[in-house]
Every structure is written in C-alpha cells, then in structure tokens.
C-alpha atoms as a PDB file:
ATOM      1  CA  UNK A   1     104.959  11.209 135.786  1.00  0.00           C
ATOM      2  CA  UNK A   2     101.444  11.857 134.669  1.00  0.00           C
ATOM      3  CA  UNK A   3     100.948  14.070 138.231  1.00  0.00           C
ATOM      4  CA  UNK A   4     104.357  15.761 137.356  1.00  0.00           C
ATOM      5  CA  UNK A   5     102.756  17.090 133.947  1.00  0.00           C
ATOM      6  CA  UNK A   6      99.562  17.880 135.695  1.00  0.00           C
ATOM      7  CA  UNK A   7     101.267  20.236 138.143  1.00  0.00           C
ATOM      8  CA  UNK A   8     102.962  21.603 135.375  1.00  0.00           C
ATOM      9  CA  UNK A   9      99.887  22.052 133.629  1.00  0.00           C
ATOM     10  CA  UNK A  10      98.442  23.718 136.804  1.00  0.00           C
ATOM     11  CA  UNK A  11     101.607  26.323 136.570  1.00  0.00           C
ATOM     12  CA  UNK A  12     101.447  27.414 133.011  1.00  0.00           C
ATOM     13  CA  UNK A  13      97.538  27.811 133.467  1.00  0.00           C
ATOM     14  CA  UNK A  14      97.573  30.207 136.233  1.00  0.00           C
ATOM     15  CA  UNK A  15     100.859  31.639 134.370  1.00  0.00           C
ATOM     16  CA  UNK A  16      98.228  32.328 131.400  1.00  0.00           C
ATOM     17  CA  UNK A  17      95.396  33.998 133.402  1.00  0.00           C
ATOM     18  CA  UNK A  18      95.316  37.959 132.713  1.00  0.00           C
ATOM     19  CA  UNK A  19      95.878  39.809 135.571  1.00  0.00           C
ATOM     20  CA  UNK A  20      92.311  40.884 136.063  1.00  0.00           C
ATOM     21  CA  UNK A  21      91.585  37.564 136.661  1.00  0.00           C
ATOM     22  CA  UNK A  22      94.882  36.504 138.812  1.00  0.00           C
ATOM     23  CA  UNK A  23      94.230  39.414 140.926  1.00  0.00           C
ATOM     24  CA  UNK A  24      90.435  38.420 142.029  1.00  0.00           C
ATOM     25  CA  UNK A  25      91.514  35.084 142.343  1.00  0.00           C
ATOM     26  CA  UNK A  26      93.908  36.090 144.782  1.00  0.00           C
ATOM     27  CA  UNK A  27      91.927  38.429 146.864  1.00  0.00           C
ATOM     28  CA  UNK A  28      89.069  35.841 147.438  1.00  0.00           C
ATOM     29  CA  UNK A  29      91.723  33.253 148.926  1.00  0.00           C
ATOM     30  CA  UNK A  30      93.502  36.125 151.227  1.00  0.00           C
ATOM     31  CA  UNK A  31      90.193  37.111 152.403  1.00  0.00           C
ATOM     32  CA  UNK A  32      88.639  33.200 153.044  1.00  0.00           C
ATOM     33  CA  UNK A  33      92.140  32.438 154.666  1.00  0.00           C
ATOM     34  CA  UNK A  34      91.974  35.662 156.676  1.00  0.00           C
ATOM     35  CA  UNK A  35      88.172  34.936 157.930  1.00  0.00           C
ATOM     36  CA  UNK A  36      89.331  31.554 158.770  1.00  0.00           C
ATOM     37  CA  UNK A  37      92.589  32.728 160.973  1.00  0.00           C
ATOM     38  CA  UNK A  38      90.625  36.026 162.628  1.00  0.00           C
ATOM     39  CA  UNK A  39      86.823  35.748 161.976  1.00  0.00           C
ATOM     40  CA  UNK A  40      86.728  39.060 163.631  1.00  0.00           C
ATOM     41  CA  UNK A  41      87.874  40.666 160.814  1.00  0.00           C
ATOM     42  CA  UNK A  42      91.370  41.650 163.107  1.00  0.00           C
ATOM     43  CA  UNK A  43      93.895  40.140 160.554  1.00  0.00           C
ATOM     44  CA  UNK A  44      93.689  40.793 156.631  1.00  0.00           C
ATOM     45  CA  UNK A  45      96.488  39.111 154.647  1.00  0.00           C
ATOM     46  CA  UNK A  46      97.535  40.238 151.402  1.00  0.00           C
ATOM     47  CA  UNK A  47      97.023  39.238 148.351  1.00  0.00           C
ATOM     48  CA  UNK A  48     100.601  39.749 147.572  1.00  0.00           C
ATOM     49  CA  UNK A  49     101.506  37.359 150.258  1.00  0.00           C
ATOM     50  CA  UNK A  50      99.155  34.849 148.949  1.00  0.00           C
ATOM     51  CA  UNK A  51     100.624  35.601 145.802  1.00  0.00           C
ATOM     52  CA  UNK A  52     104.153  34.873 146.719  1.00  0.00           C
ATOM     53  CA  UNK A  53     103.244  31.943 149.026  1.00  0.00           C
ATOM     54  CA  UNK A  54     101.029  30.063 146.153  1.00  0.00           C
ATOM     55  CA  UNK A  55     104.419  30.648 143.818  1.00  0.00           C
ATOM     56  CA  UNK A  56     106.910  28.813 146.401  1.00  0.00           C
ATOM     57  CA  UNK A  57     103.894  26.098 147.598  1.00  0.00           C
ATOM     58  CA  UNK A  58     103.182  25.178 143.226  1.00  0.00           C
ATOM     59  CA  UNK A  59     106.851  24.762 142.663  1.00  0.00           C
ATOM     60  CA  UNK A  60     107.503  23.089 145.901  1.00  0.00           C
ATOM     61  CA  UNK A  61     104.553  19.915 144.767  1.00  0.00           C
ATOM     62  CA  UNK A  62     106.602  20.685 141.196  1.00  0.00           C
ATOM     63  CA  UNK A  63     109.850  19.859 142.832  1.00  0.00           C
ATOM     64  CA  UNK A  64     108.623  16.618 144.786  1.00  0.00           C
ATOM     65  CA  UNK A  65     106.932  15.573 141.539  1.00  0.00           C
ATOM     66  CA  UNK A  66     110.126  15.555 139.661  1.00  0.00           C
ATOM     67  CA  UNK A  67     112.228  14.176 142.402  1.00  0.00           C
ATOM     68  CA  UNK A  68     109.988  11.321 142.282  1.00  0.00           C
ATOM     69  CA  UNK A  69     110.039  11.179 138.488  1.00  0.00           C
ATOM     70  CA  UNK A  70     113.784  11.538 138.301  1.00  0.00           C
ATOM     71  CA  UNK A  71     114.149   8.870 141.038  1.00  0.00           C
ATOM     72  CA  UNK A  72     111.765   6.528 139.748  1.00  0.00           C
ATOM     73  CA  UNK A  73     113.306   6.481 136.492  1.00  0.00           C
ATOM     74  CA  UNK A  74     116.478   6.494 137.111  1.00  0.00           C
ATOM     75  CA  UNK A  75     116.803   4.880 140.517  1.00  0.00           C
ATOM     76  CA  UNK A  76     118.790   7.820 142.402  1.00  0.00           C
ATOM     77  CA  UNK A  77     117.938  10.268 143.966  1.00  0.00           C
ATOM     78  CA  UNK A  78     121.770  11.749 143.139  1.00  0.00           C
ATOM     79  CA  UNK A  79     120.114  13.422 140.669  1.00  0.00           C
ATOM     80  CA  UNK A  80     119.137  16.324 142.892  1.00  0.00           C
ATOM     81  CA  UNK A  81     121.058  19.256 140.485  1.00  0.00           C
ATOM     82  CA  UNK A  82     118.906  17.625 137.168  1.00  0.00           C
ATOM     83  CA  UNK A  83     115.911  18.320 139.120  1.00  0.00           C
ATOM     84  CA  UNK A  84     116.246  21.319 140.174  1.00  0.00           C
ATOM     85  CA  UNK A  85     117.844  22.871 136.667  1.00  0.00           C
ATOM     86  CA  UNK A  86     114.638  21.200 135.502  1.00  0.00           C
ATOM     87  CA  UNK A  87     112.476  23.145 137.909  1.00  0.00           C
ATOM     88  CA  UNK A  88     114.347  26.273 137.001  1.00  0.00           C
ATOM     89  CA  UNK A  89     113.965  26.016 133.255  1.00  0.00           C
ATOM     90  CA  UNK A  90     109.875  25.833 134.190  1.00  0.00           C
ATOM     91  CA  UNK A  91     110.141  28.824 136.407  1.00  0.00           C
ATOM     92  CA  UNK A  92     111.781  30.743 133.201  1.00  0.00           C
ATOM     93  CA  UNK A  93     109.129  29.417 131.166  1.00  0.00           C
ATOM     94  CA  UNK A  94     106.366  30.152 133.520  1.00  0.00           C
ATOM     95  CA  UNK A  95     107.598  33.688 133.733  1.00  0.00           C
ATOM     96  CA  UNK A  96     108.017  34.418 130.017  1.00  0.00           C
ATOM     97  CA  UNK A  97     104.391  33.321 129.300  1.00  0.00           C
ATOM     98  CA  UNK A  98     103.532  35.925 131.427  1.00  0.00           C
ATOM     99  CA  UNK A  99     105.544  38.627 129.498  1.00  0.00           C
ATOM    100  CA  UNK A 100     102.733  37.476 126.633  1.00  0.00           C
ATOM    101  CA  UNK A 101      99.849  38.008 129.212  1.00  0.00           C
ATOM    102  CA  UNK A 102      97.545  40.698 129.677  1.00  0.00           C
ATOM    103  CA  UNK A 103      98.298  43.007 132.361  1.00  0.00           C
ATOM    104  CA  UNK A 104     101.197  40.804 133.763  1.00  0.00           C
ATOM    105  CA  UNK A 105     105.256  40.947 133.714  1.00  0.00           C
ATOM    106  CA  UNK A 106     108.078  38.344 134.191  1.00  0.00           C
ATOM    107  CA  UNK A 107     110.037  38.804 137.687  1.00  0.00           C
ATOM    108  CA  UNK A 108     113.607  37.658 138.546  1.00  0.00           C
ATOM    109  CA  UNK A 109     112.377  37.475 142.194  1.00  0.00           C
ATOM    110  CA  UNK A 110     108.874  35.160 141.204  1.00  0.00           C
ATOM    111  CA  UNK A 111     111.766  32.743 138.793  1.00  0.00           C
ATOM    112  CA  UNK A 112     114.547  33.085 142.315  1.00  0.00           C
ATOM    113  CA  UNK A 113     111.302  31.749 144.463  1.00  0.00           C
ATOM    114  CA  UNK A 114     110.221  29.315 142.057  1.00  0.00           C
ATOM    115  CA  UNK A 115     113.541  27.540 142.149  1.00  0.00           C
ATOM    116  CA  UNK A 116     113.569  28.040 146.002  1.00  0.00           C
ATOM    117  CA  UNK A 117     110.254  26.039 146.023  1.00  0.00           C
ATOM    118  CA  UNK A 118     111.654  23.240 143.772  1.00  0.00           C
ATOM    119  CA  UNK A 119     114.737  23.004 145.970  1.00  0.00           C
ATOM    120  CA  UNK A 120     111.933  22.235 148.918  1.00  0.00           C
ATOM    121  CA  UNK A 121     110.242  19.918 147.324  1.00  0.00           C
ATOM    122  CA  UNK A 122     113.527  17.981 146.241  1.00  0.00           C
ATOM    123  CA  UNK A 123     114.518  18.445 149.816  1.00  0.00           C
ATOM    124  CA  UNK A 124     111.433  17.053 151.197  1.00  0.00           C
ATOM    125  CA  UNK A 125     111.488  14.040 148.859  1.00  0.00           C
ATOM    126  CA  UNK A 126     115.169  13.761 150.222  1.00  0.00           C
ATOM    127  CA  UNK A 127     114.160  13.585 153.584  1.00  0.00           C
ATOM    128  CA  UNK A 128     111.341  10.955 153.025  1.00  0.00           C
ATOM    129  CA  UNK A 129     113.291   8.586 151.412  1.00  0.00           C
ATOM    130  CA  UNK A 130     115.741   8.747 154.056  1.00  0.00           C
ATOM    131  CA  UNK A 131     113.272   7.906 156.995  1.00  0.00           C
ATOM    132  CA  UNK A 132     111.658   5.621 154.930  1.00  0.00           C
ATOM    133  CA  UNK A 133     114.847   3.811 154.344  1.00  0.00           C
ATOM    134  CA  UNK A 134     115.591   4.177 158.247  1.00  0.00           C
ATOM    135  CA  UNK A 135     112.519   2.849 158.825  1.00  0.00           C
ATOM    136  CA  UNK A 136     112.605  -0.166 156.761  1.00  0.00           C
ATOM    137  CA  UNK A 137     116.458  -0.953 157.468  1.00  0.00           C
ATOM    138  CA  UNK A 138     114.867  -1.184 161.215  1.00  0.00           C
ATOM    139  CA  UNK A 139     112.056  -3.175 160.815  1.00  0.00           C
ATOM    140  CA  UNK A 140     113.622  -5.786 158.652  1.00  0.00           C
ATOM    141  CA  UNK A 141     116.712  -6.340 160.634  1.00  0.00           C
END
C-alpha cells in the first residue's frame, strides 16, 4: 500500500510541474535515451513520445500497485474492474490538476492511455499470479 501511494504521489507531482519545466524534463530523457540507442547522433526520439510512453509506463507500476493492494486486501484478484475504475478516477484527477497548471491542459487521449496503462499493469499482475500459482501447484505436488 505505502508503494501504491508513493506512485501516486509520483503522478500528481509530475501532473503539478508547469510546462516549462515538464518540457525540459522531457527533452533531456529523449536525448540521453537517443545517445544511448544511436550514439551517432542517427536517431532522435521525441519528446512527445517520451511523453506519451512515461504516461502509459507511470500508470502501468500504478495499475500493478493496486492490483496488489486490492488483492492483498481482499484476497482476489476478481477484483480486476475495482482496480481499474480506481486507476481511471486517478487518470481524471491527474488530468484536471493539470487544467490548474501553468502552461498545461487536460487530454481525453493522456486520461484513455492512462487507463490503458492501468489495465497493463492489472494484466501483468494477472499473469504473475497465475505462473506463480502454476509454479507452486507443480512443485508441491
């Protein structure tokens, strides 16, 4: 739980950075990721691509937090459509504090990706516990 509110608190922070800020921060990781994939200079990624992917890679550790949570609380992991309403309500949220931020604006698409990346990171969480449950089923038998 306590990691699930620090991602959280890792989302509304950047959420809360003027754009001035957002933007630079953005730029420096496109252009350290591009030196390390072409230190030739050949490939240049975007910042809106690092943008977008930061958005879907946040909300996907966001949705693995809270399918733990939710799981370890309430011993299911049935609780999948909880988890991800939950991640969508935080997407909103994330997005409105931006509508009170310098420079920035609240996006339909950035909220529809969001939720995408929750839905991941339930799905992930999903997918371990199934192997792990596999795995155990086969080494106790």
């Amino acid at each position: 739980m306590v990691l699930t509110l620090l991602v959280l608190w890792f989302i509304f922070s950047n959420s809360a950075q003027v754009a001035s800020v957002s933007a630079s921060r953005s730029n420096t990781v496109a252009q350290q990721i591009s030196e390390i994939l072409s230190p030739s200079g050949e490939v240049q990624l975007s910042d809106k691509l690092v943008r977008k992917s930061a958005h879907f890679t946040e909300y996907a550790a966001l949705g693995i937090c809270l399918a733990a949570t939710m799981g370890a609380f309430f011993f299911t992991f049935q609780l999948w459509p909880a988890t991800l309403l939950i991640g969508a309500f935080t997407a909103f949220c994330d997005e409105t504090i931006q509508l009170f931020t310098a420079g920035r604006s609240c996006q339909l698409s950035d909220m529809l990706l969001d939720t995408c990346g929750v839905a991941f990171g339930i799905f992930c969480v999903f997918v371990g516990y199934k192997i792990f449950s596999a795995l155990r089923r086969a080494f106790m038998n």
